[in-house]
C-alpha atoms as a PDB file:
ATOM      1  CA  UNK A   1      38.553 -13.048 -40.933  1.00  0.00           C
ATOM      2  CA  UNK A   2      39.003 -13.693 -44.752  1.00  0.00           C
ATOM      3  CA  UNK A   3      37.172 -15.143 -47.639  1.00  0.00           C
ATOM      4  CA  UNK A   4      39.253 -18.324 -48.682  1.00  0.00           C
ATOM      5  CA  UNK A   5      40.804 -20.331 -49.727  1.00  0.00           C
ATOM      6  CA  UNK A   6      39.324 -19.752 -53.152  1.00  0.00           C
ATOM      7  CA  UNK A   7      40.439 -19.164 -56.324  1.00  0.00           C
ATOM      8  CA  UNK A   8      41.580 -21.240 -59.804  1.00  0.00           C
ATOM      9  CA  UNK A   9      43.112 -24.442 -60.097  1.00  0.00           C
ATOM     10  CA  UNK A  10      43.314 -25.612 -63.611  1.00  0.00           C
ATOM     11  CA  UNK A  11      45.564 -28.592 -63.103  1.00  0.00           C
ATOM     12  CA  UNK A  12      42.993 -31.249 -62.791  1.00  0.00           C
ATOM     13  CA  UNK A  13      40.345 -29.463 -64.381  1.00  0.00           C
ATOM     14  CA  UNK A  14      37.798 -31.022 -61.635  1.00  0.00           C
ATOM     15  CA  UNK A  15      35.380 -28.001 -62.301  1.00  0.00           C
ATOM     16  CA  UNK A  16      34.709 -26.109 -65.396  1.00  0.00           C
ATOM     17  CA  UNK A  17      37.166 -22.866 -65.648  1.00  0.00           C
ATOM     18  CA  UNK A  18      33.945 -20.818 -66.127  1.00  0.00           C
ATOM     19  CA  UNK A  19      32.323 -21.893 -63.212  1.00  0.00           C
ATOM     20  CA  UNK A  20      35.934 -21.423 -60.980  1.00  0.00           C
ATOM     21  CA  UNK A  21      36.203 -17.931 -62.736  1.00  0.00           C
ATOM     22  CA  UNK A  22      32.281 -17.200 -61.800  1.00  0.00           C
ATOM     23  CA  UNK A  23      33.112 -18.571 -58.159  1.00  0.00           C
ATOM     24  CA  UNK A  24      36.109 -16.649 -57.319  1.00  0.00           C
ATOM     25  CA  UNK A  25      34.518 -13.651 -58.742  1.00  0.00           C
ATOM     26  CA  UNK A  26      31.883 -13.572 -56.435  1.00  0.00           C
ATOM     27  CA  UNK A  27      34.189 -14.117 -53.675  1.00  0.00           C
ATOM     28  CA  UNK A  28      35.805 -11.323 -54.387  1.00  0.00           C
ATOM     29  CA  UNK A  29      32.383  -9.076 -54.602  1.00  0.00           C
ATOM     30  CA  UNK A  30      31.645 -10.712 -51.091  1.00  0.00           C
ATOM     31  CA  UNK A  31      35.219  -9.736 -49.854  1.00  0.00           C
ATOM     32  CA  UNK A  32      34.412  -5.909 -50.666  1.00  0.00           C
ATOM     33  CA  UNK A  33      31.410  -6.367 -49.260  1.00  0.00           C
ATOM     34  CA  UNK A  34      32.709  -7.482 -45.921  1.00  0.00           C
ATOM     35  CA  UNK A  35      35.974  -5.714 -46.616  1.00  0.00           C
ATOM     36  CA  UNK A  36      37.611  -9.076 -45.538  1.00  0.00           C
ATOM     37  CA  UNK A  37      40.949 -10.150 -47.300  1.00  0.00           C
ATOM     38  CA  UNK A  38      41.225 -13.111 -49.530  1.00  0.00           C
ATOM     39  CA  UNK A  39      42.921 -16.042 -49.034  1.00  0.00           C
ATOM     40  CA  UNK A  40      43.880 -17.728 -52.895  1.00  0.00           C
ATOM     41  CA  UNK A  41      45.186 -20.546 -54.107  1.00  0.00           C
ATOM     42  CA  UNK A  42      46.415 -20.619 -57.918  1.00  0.00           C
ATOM     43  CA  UNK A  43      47.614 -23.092 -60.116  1.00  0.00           C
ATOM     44  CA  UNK A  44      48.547 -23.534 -63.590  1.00  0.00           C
ATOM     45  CA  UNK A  45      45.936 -20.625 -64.128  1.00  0.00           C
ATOM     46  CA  UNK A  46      48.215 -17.329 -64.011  1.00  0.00           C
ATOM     47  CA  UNK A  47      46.318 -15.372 -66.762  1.00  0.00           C
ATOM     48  CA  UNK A  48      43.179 -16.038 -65.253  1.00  0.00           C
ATOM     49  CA  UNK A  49      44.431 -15.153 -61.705  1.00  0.00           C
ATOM     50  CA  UNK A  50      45.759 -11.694 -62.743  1.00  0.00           C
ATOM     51  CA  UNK A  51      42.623 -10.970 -64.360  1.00  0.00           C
ATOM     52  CA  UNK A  52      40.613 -11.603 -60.978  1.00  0.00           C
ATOM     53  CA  UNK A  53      43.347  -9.752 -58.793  1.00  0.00           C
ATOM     54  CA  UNK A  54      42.926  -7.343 -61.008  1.00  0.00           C
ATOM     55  CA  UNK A  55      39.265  -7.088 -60.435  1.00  0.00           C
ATOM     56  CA  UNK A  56      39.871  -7.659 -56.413  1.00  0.00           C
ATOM     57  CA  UNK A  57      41.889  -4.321 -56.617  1.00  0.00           C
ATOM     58  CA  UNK A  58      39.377  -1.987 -58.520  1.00  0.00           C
ATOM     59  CA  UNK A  59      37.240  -3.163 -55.713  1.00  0.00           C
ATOM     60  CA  UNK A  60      39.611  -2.543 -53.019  1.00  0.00           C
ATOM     61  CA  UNK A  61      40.089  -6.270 -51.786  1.00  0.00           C
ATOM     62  CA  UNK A  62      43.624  -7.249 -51.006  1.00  0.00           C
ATOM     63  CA  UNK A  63      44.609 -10.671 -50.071  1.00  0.00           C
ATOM     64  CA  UNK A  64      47.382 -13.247 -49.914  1.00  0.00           C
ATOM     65  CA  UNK A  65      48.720 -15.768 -52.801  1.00  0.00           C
ATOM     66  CA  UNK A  66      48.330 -18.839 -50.543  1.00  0.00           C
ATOM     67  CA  UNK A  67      51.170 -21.522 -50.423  1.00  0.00           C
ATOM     68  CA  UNK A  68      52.398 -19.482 -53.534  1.00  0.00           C
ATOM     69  CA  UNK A  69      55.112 -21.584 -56.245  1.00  0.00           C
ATOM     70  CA  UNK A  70      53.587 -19.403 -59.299  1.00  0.00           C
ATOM     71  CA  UNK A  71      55.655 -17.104 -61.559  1.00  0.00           C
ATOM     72  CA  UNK A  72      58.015 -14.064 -60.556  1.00  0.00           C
ATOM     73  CA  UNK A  73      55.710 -11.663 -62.736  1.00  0.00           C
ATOM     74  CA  UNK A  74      52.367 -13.422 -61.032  1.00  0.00           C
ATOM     75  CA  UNK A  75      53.574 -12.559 -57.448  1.00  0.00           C
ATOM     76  CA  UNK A  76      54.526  -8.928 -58.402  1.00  0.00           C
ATOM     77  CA  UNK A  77      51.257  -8.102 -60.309  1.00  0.00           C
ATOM     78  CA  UNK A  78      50.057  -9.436 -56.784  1.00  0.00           C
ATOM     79  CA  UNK A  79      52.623  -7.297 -54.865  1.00  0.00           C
ATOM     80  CA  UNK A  80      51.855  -3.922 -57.012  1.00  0.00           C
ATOM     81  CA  UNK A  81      47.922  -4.635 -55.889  1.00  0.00           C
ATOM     82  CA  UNK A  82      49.404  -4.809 -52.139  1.00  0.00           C
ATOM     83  CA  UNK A  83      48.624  -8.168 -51.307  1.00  0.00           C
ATOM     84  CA  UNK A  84      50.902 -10.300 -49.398  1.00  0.00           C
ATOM     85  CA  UNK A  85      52.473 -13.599 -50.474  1.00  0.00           C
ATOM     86  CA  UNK A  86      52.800 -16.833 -48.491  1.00  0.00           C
ATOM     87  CA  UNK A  87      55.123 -19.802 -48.745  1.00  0.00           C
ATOM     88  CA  UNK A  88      54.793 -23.354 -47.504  1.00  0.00           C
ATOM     89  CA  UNK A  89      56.547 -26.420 -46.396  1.00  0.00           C
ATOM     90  CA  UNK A  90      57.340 -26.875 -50.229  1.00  0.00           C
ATOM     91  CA  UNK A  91      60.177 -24.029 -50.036  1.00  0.00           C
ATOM     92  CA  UNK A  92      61.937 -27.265 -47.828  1.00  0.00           C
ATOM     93  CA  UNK A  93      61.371 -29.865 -50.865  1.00  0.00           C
ATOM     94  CA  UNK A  94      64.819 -31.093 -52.752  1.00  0.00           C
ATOM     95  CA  UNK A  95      62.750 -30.217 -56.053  1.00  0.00           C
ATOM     96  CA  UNK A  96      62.301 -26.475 -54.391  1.00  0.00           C
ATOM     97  CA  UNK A  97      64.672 -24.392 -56.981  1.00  0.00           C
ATOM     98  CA  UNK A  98      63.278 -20.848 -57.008  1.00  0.00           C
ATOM     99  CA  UNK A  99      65.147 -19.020 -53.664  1.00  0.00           C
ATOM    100  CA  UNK A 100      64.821 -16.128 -55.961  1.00  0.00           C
ATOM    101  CA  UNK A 101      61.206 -15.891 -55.515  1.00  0.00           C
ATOM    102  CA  UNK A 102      61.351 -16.139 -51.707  1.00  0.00           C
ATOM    103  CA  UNK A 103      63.899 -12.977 -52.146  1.00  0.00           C
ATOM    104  CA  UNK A 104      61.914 -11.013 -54.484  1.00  0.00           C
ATOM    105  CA  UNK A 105      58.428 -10.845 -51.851  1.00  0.00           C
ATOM    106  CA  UNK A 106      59.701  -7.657 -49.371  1.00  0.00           C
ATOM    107  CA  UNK A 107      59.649  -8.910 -45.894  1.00  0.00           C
ATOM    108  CA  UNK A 108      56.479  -5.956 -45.205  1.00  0.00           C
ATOM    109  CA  UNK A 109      54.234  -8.777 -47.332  1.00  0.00           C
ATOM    110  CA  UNK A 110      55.736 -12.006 -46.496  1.00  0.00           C
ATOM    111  CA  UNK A 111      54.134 -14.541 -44.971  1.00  0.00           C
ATOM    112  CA  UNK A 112      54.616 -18.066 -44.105  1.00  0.00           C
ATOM    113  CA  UNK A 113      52.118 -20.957 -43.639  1.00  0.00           C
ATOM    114  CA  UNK A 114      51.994 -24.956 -42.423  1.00  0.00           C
ATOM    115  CA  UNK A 115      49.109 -25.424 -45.079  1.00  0.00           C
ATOM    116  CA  UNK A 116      48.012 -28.082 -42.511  1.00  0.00           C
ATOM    117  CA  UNK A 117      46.925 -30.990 -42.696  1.00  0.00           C
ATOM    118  CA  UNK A 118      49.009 -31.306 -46.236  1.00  0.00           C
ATOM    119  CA  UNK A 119      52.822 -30.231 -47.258  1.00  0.00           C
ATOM    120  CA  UNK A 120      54.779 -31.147 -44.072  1.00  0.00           C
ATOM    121  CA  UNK A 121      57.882 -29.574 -44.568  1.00  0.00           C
ATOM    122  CA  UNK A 122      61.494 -31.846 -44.614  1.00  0.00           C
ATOM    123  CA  UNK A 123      62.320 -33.347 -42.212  1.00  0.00           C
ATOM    124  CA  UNK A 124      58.597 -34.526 -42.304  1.00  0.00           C
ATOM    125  CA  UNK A 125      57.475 -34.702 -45.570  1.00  0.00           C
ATOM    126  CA  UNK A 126      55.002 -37.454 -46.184  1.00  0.00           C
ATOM    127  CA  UNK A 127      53.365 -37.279 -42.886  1.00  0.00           C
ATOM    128  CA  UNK A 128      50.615 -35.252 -41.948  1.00  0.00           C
ATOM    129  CA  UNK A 129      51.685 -31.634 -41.493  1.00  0.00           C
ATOM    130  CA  UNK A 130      51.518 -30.061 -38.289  1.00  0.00           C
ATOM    131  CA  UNK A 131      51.329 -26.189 -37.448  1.00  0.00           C
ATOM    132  CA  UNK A 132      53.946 -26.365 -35.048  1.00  0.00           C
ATOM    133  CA  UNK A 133      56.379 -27.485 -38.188  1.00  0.00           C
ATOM    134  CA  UNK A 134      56.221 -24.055 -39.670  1.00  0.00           C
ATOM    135  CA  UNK A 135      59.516 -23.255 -38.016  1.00  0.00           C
ATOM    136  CA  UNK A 136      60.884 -25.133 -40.879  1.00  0.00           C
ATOM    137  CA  UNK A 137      59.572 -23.451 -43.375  1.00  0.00           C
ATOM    138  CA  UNK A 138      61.029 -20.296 -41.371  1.00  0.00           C
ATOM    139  CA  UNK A 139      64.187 -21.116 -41.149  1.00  0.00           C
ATOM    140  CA  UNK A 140      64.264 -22.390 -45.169  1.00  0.00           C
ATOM    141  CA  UNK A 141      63.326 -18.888 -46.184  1.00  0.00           C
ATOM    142  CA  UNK A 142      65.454 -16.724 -43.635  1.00  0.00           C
ATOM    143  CA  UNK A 143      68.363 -19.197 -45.340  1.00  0.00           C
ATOM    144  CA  UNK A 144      67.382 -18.096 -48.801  1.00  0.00           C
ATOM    145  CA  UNK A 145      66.708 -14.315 -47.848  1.00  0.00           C
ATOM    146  CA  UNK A 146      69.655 -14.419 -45.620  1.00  0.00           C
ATOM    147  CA  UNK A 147      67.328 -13.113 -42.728  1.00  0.00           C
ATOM    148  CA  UNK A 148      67.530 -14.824 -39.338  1.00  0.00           C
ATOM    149  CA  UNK A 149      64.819 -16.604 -38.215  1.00  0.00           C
ATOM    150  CA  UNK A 150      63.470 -15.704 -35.453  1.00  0.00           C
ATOM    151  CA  UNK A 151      63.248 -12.040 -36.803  1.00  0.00           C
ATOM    152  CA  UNK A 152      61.610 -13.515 -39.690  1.00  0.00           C
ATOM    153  CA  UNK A 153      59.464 -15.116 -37.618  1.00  0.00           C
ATOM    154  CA  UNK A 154      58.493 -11.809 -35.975  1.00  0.00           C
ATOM    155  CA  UNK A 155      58.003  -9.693 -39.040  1.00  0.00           C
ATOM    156  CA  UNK A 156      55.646 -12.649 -40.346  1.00  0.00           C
ATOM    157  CA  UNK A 157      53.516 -12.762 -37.491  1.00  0.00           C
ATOM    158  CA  UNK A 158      53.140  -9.437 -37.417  1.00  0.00           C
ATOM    159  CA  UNK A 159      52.241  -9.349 -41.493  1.00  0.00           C
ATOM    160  CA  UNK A 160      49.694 -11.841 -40.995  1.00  0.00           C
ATOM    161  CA  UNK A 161      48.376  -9.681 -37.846  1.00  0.00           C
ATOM    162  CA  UNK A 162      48.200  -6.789 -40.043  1.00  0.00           C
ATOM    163  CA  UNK A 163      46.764  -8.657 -43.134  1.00  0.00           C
ATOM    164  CA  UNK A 164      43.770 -10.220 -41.054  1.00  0.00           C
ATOM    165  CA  UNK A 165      43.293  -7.714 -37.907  1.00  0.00           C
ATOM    166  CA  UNK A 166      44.541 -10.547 -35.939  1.00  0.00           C
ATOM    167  CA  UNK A 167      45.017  -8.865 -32.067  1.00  0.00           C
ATOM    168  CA  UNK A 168      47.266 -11.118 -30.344  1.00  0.00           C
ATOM    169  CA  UNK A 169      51.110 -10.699 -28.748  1.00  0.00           C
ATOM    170  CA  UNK A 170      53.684 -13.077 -30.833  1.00  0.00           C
ATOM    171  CA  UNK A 171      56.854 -12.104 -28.260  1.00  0.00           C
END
């Protein structure tokens, strides 16, 4: 269980900032209150972001940075709070150019997502996105991280077991 996807998008501006800020901030009371991780999505809203994680950890709520492509200093502010961070068929894009990023999460709070139904990675980008495409995600970031794989594989399953209380066997 988790509280999510929530959080701040100030690209198209759709919703006030205030009202965002207000929402995810009572998302965050609710996760403490359920002691359920959160599950948030950020974009072009960094300060903002920090300010709320910051909040979510003098309340004890960790989470992950969902289908993260934010700053270097964003995902360890994140890291420092002990939340995970997740990557997502865009690590396969051509315009992908940040490997370092995918190096700098340890593998202990990795995690990798499909972000289905949207972001199919390559060789599928364009169509609708698939959980069962992951693996190519996988193998993009074990490239980058020089990991292999299937360990990778492995270690994020078991992260993502860990971060939600997920009980299942992943052989």
């Amino acid at each position: 269980m988790a509280i999510g996807e929530c959080g701040l998008d100030y690209h198209y501006d759709n919703s006030p900032r205030e009202a965002q800020r207000a929402a995810f901030s009572a998302q965050i009371a609710l996760a403490a209150e359920l002691n359920w991780p959160v599950v948030v999505h950020t974009r072009e809203a960094e300060d903002d972001t920090r300010a709320l994680l910051d909040e979510a950890h003098s309340a004890g709520v960790i989470g992950v940075m969902h289908c993260y492509t934010g700053s270097h200093s964003l995902a360890e502010f994140a890291l420092a709070a002990g939340w995970y961070v997740s990557f997502s068929g865009i690590v396969t894009f051509k315009k992908w150019s940040d490997d370092d990023l995918l190096r700098l999460v340890p593998r202990e709070r990795l995690l990798v997502e499909s972000d289905s139904p949207y972001l199919a990675p390559v060789p599928f980008r364009g169509k609708r996105n698939e959980p069962a495409w992951v693996t190519h995600t996988i193998s993009n970031v074990a490239h980058a991280r020089g990991d292999d794989p299937f360990e990778l594989g492995r270690v994020t399953t078991a992260n993502a077991q860990q971060l939600f209380g997920l009980a299942f066997d992943a052989a």
